[in-house]
C-alpha atoms as a PDB file:
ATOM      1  CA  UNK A   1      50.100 -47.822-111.452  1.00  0.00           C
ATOM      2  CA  UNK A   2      50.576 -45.339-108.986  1.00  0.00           C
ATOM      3  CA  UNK A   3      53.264 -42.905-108.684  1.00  0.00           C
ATOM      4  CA  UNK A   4      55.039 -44.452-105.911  1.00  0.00           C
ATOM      5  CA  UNK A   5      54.860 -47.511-107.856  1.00  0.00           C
ATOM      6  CA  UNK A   6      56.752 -46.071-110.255  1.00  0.00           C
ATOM      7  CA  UNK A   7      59.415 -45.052-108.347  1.00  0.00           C
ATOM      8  CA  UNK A   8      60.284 -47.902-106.273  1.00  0.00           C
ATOM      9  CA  UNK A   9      60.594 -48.308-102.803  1.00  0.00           C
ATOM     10  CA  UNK A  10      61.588 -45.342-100.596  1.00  0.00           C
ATOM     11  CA  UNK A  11      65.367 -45.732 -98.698  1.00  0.00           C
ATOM     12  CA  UNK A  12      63.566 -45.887 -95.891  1.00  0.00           C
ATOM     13  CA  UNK A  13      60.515 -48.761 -96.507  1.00  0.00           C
ATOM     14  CA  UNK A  14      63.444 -50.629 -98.154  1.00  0.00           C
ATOM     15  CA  UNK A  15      65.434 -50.287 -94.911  1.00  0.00           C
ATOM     16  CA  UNK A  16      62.344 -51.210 -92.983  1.00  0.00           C
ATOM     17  CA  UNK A  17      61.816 -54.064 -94.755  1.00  0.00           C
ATOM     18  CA  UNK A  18      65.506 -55.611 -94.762  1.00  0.00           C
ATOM     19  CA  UNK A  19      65.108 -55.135 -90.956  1.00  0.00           C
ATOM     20  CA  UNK A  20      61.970 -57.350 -91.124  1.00  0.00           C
ATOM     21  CA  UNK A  21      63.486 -60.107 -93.494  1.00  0.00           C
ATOM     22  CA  UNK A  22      66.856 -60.051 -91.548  1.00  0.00           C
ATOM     23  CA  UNK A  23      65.433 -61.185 -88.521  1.00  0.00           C
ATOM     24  CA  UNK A  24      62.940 -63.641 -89.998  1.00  0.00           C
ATOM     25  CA  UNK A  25      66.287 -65.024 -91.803  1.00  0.00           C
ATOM     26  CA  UNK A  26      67.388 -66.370 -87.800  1.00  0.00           C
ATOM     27  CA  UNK A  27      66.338 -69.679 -87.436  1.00  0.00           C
ATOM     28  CA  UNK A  28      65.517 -69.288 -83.468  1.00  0.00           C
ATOM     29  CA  UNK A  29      63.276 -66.754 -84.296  1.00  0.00           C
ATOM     30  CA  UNK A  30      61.487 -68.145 -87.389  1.00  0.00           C
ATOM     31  CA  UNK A  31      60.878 -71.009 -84.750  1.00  0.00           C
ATOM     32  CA  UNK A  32      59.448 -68.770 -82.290  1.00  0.00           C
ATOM     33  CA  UNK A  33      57.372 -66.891 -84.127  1.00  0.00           C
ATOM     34  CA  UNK A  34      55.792 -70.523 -85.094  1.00  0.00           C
ATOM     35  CA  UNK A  35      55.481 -71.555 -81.656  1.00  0.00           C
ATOM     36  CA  UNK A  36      54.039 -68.076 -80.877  1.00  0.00           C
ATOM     37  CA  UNK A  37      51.509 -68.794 -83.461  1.00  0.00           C
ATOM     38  CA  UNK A  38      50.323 -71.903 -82.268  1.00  0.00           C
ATOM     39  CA  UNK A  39      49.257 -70.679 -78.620  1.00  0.00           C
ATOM     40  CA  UNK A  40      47.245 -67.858 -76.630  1.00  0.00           C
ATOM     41  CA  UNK A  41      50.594 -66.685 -74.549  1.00  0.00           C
ATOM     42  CA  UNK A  42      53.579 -68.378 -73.695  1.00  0.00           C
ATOM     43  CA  UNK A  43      56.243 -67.881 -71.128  1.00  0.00           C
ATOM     44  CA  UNK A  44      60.223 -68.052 -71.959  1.00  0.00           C
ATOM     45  CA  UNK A  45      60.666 -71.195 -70.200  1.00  0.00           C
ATOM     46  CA  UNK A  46      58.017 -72.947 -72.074  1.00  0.00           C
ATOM     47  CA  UNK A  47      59.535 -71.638 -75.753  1.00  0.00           C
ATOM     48  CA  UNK A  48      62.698 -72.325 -74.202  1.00  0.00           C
ATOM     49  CA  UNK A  49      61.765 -75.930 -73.215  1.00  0.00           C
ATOM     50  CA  UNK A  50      59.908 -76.628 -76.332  1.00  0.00           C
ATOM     51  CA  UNK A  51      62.587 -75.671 -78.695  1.00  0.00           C
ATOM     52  CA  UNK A  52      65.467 -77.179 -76.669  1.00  0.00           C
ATOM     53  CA  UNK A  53      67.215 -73.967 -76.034  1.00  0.00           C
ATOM     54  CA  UNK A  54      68.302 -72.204 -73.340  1.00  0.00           C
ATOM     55  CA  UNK A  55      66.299 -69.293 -71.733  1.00  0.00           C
ATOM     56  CA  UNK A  56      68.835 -66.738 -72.580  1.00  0.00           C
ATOM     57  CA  UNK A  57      68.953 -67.206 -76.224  1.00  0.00           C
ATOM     58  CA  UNK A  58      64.946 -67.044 -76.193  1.00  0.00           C
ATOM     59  CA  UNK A  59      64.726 -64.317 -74.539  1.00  0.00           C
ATOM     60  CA  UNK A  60      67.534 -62.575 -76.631  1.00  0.00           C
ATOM     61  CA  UNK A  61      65.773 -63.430 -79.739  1.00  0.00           C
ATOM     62  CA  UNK A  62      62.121 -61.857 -77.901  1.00  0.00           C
ATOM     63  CA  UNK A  63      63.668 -58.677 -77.592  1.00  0.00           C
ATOM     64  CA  UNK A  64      64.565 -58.831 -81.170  1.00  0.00           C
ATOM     65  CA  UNK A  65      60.874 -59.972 -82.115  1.00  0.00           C
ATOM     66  CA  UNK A  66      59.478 -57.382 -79.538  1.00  0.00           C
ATOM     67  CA  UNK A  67      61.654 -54.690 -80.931  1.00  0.00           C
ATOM     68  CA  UNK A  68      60.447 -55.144 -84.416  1.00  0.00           C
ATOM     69  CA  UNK A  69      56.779 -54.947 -83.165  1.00  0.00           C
ATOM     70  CA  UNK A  70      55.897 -58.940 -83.622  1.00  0.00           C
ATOM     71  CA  UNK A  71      56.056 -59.634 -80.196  1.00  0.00           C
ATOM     72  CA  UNK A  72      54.028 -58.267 -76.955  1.00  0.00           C
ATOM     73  CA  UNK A  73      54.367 -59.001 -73.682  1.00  0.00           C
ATOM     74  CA  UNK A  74      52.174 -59.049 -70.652  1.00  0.00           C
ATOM     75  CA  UNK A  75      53.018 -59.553 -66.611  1.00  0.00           C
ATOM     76  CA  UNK A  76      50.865 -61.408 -64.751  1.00  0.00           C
ATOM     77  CA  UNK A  77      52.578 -61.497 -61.145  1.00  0.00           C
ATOM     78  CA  UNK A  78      56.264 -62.847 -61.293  1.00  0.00           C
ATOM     79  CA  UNK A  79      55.380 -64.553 -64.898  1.00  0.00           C
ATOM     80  CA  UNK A  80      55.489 -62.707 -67.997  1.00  0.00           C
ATOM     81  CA  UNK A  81      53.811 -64.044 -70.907  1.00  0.00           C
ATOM     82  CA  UNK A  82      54.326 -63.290 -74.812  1.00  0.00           C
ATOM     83  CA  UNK A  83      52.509 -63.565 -77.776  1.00  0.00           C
ATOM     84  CA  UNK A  84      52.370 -62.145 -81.348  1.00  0.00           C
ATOM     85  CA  UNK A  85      51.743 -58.946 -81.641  1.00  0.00           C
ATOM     86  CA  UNK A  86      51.823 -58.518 -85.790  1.00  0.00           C
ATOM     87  CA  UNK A  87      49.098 -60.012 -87.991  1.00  0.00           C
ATOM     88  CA  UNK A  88      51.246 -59.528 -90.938  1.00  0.00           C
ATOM     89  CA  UNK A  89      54.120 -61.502 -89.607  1.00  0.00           C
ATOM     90  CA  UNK A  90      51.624 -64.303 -88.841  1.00  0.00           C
ATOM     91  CA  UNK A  91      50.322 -63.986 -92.483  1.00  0.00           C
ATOM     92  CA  UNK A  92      53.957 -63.585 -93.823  1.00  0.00           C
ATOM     93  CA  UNK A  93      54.605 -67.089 -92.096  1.00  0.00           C
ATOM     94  CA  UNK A  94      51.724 -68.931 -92.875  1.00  0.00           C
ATOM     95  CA  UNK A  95      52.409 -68.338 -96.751  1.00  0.00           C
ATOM     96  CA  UNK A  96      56.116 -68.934 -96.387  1.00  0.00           C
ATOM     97  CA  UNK A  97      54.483 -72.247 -94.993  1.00  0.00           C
ATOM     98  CA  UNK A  98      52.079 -72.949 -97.390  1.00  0.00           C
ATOM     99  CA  UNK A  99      55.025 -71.871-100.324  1.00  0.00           C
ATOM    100  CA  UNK A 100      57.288 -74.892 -98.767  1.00  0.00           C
ATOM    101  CA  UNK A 101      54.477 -77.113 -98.487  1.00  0.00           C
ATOM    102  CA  UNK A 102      54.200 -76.825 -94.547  1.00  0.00           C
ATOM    103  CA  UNK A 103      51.569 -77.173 -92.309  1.00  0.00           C
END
């Protein structure tokens, strides 16, 4: 065991990491993380359309996601497209998945 084992988490990693679980704890996002993980790139209308919500609440919940470092963005003329940007979040889904006995 190492020493920073011993001590526990560091104010700031544990502040880090309530960031990270408090905005996997919104449904909207957990649900677009899960559609970002199931395509290439998306645009807002598409998440938008596929989740039944309106673009503004997608695109607030991006900004969240993008602000954490999940999310990335690219413009390609007038569209932009986003996709995950965070391996770990994938992983950190995929077991929560696998854990509830999800697909």
């Amino acid at each position: 065991m190492t020493t920073e084992q011993r001590e526990g988490l560091s104010l700031s990693d544990t502040q880090n990491l309530v960031r990270i679980f408090r905005a996997l704890t919104d449904e909207s996002r957990l649900r677009i993380v899960h559609v970002l993980m199931n395509v290439d790139r998306i645009s807002v209308s598409e998440i938008a359309s596929e989740l039944e919500q309106h673009i503004s609440n997608v695109s607030h919940h991006l900004r969240i996601l993008r602000d954490l470092g999940f999310v990335k963005r690219e413009r390609e003329g007038k569209w932009i497209y986003h996709s995950l940007d965070d391996e770990c979040i994938e992983d950190i889904m995929r077991r929560a998945l696998e854990h509830v006995g999800g697909k």
